[in-house]
PDB file of N, CA and C in Angstrom:
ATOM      1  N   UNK A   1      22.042 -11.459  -5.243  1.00  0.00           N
ATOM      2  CA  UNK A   1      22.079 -10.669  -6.449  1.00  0.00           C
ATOM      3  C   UNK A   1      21.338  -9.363  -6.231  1.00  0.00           C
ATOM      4  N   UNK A   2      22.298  -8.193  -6.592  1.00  0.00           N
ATOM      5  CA  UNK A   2      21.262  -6.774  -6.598  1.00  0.00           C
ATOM      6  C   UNK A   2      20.452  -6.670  -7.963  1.00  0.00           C
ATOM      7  N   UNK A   3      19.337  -6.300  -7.883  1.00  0.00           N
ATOM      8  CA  UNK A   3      18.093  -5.728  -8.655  1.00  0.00           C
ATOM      9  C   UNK A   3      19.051  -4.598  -9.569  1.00  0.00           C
ATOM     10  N   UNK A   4      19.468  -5.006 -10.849  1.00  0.00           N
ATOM     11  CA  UNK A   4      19.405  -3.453 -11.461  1.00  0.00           C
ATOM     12  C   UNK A   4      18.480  -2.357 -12.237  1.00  0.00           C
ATOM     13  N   UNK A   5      18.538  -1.367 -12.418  1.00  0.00           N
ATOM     14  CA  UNK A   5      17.901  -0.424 -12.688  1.00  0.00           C
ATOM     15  C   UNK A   5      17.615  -0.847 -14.275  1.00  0.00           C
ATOM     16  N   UNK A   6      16.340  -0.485 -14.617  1.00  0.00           N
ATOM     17  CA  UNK A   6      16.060  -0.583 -16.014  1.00  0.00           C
ATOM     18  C   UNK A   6      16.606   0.042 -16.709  1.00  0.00           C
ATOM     19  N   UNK A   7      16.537   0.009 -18.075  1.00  0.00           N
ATOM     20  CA  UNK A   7      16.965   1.416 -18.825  1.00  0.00           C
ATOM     21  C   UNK A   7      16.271   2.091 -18.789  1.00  0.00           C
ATOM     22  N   UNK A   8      15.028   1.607 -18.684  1.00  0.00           N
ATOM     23  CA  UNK A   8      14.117   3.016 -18.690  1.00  0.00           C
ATOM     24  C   UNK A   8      13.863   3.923 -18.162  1.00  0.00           C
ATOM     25  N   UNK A   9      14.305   3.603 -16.884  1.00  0.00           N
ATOM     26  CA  UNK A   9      14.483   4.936 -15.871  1.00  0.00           C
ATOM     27  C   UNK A   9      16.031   4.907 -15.533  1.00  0.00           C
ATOM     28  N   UNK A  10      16.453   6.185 -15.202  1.00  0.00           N
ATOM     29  CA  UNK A  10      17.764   6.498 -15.045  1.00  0.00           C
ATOM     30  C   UNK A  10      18.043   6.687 -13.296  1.00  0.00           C
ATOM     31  N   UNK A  11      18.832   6.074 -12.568  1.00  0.00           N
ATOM     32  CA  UNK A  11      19.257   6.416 -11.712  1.00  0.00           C
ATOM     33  C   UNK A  11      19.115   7.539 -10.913  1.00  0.00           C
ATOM     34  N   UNK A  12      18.368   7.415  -9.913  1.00  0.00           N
ATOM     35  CA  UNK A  12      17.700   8.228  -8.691  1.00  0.00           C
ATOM     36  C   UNK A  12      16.671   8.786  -9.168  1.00  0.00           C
ATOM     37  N   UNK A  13      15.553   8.270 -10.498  1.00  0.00           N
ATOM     38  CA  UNK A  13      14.485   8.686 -10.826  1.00  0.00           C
ATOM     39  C   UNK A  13      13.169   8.299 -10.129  1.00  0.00           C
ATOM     40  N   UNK A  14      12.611   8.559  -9.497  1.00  0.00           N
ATOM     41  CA  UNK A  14      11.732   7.146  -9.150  1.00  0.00           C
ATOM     42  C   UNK A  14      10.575   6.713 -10.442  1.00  0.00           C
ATOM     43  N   UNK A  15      10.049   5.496 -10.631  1.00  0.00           N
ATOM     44  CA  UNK A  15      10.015   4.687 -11.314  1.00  0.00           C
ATOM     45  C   UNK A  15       8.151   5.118 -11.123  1.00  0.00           C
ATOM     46  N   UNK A  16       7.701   5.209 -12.340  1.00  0.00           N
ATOM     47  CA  UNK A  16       5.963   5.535 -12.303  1.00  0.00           C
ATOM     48  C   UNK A  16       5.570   4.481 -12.540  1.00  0.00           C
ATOM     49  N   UNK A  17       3.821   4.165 -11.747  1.00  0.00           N
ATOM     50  CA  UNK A  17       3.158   3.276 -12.038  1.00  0.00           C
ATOM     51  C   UNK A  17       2.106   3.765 -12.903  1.00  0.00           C
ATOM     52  N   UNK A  18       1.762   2.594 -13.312  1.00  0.00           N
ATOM     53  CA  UNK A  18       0.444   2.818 -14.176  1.00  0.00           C
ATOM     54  C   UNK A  18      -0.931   3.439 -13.120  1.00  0.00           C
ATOM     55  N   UNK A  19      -1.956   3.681 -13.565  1.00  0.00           N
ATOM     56  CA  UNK A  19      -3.125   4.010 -13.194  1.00  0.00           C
ATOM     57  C   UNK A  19      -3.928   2.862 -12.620  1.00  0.00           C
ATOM     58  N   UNK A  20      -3.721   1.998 -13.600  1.00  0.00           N
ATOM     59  CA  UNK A  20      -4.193   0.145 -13.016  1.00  0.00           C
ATOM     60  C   UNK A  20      -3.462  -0.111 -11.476  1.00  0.00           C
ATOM     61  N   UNK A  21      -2.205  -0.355 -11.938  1.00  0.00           N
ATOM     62  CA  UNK A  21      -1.441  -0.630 -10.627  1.00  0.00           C
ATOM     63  C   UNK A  21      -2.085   0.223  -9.276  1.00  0.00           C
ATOM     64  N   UNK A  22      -1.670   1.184  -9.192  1.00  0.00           N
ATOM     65  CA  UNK A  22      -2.349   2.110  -7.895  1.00  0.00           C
ATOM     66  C   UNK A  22      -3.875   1.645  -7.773  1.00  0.00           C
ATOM     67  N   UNK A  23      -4.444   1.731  -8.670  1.00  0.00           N
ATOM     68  CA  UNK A  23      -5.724   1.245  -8.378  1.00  0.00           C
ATOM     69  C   UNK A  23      -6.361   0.096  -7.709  1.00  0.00           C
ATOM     70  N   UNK A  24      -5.541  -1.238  -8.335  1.00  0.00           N
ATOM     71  CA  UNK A  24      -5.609  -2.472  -7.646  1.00  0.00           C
ATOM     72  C   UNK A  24      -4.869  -2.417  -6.289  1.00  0.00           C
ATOM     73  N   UNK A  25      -3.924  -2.021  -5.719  1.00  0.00           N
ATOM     74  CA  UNK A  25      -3.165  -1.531  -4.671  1.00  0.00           C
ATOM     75  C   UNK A  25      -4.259  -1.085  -3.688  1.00  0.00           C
ATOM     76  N   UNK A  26      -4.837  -0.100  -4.377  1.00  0.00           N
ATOM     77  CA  UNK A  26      -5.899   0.721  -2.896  1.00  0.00           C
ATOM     78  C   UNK A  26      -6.637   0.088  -2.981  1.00  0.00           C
ATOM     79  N   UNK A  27      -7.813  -1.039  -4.155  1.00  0.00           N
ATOM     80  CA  UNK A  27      -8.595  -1.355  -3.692  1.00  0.00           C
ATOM     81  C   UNK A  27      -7.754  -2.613  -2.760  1.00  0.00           C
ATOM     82  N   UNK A  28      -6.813  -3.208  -2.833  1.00  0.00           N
ATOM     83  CA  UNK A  28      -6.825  -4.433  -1.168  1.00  0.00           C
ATOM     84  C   UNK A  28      -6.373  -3.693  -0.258  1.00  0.00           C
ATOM     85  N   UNK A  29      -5.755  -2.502  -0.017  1.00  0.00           N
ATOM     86  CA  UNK A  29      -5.272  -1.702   0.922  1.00  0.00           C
ATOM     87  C   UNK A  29      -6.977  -1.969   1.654  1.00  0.00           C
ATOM     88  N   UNK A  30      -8.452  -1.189   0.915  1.00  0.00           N
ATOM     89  CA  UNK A  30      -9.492  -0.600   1.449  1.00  0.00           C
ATOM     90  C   UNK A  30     -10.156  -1.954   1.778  1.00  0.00           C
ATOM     91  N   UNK A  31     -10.188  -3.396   1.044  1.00  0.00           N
ATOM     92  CA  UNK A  31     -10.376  -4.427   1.759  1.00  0.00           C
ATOM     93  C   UNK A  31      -9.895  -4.766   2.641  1.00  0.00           C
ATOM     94  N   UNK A  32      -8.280  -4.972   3.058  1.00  0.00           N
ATOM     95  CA  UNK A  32      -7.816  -5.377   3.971  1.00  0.00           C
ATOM     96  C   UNK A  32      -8.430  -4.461   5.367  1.00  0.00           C
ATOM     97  N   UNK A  33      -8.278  -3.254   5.073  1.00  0.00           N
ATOM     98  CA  UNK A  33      -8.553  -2.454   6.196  1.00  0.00           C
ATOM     99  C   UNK A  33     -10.112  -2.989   6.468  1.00  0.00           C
ATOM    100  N   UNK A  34     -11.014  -2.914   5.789  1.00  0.00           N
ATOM    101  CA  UNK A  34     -12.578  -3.235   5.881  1.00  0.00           C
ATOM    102  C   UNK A  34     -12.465  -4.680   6.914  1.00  0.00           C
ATOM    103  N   UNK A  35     -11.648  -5.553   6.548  1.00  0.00           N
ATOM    104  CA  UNK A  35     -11.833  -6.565   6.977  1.00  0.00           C
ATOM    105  C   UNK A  35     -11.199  -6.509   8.247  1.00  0.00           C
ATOM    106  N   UNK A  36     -10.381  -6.114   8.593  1.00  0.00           N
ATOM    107  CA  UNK A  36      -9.672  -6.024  10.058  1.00  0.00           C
ATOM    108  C   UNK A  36     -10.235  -5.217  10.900  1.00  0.00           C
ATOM    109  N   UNK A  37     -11.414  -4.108  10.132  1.00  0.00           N
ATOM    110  CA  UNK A  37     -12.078  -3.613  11.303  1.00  0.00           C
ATOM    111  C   UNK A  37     -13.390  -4.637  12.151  1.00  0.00           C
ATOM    112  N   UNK A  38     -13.882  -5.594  10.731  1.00  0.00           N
ATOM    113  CA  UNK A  38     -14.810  -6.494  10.966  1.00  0.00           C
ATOM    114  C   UNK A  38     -14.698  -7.327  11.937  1.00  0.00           C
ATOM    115  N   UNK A  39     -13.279  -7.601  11.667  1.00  0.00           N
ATOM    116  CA  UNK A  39     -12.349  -8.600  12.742  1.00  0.00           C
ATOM    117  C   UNK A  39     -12.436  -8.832  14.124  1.00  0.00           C
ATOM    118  N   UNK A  40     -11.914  -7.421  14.546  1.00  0.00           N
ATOM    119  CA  UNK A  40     -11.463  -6.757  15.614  1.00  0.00           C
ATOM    120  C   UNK A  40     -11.069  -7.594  16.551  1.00  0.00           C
ATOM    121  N   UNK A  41      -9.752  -8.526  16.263  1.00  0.00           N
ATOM    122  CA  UNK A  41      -8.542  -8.625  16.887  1.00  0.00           C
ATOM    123  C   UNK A  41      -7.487  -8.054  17.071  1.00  0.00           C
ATOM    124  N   UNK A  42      -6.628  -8.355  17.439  1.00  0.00           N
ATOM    125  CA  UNK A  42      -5.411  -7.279  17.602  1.00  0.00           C
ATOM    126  C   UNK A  42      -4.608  -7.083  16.453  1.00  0.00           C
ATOM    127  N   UNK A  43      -3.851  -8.297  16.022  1.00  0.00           N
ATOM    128  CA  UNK A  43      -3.744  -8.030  14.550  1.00  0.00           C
ATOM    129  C   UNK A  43      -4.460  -7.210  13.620  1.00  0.00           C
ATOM    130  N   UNK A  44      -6.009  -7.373  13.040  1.00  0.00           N
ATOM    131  CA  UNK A  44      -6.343  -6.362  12.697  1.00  0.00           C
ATOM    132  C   UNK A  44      -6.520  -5.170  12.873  1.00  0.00           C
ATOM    133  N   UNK A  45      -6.284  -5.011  14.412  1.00  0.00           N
ATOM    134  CA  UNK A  45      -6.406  -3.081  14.687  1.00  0.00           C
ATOM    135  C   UNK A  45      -4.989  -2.915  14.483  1.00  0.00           C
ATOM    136  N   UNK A  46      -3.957  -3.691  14.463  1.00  0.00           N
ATOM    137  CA  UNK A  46      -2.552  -3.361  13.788  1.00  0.00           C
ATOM    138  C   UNK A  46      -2.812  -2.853  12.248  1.00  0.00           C
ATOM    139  N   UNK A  47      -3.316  -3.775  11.946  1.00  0.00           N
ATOM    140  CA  UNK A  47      -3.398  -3.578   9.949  1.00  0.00           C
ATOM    141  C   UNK A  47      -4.471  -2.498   9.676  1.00  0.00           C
ATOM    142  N   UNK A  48      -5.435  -2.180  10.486  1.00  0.00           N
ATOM    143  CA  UNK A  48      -6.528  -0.898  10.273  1.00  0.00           C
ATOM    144  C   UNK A  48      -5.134   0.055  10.646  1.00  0.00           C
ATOM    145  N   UNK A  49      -4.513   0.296  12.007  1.00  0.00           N
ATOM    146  CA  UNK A  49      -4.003   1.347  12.202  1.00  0.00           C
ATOM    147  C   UNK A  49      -2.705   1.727  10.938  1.00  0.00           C
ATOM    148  N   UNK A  50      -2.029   0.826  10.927  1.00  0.00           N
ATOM    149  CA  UNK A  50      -0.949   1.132  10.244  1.00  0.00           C
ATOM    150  C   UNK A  50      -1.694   1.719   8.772  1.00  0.00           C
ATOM    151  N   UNK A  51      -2.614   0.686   8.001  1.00  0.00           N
ATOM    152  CA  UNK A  51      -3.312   1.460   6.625  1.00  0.00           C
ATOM    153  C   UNK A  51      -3.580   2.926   7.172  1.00  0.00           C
ATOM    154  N   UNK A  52      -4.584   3.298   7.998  1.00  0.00           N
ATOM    155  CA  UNK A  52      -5.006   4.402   8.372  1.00  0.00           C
ATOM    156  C   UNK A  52      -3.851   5.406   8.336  1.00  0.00           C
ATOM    157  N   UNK A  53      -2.252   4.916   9.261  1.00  0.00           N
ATOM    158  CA  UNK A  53      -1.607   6.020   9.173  1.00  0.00           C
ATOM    159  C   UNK A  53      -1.018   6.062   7.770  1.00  0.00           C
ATOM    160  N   UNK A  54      -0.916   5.227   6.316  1.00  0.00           N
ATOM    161  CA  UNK A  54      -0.224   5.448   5.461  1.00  0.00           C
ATOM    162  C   UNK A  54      -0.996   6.614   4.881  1.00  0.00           C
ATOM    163  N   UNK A  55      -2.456   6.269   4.706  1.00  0.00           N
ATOM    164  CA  UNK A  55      -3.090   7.514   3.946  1.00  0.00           C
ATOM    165  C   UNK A  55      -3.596   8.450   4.685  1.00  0.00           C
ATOM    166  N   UNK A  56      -3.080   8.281   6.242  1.00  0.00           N
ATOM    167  CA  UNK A  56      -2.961   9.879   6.479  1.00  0.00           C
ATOM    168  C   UNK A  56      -4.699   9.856   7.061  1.00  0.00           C
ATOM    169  N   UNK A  57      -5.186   9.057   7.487  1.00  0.00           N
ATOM    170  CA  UNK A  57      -7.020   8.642   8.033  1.00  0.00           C
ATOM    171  C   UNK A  57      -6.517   9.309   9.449  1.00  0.00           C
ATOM    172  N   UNK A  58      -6.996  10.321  10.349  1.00  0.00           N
ATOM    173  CA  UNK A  58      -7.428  10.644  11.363  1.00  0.00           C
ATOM    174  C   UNK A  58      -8.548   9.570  11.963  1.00  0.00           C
ATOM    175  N   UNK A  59      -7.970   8.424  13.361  1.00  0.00           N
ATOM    176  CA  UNK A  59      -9.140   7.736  13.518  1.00  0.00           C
ATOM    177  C   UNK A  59      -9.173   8.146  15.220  1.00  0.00           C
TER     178      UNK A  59
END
């Protein structure tokens, strides 16, 4: 089954989040990353690097 579009947004709009949402988002983005540096297995320098390149972190 395809996902259809709400009414509330119209086709090729993109769809806004709340202020909450983004917020809870970065804070496990900034845990997860915290914790995979703690880690430091390979997996976690995967999940530090990849977070790092979404927001654009020079490491």
């Amino acid at each position: 089954m395809k996902a259809q579009p709400s009414a509330a947004t119209q086709k090729g709009e993109a769809p806004t989040r709340s202020h909450k949402t983004i917020s809870l988002r970065t804070d496990f983005n900034e845990r997860l990353r915290d914790e995979a540096h703690k880690q430091k297995t390979t997996a976690s320098a995967l999940i530090e690097k990849a977070l790092a390149e979404m927001w654009g972190i020079q490491q």
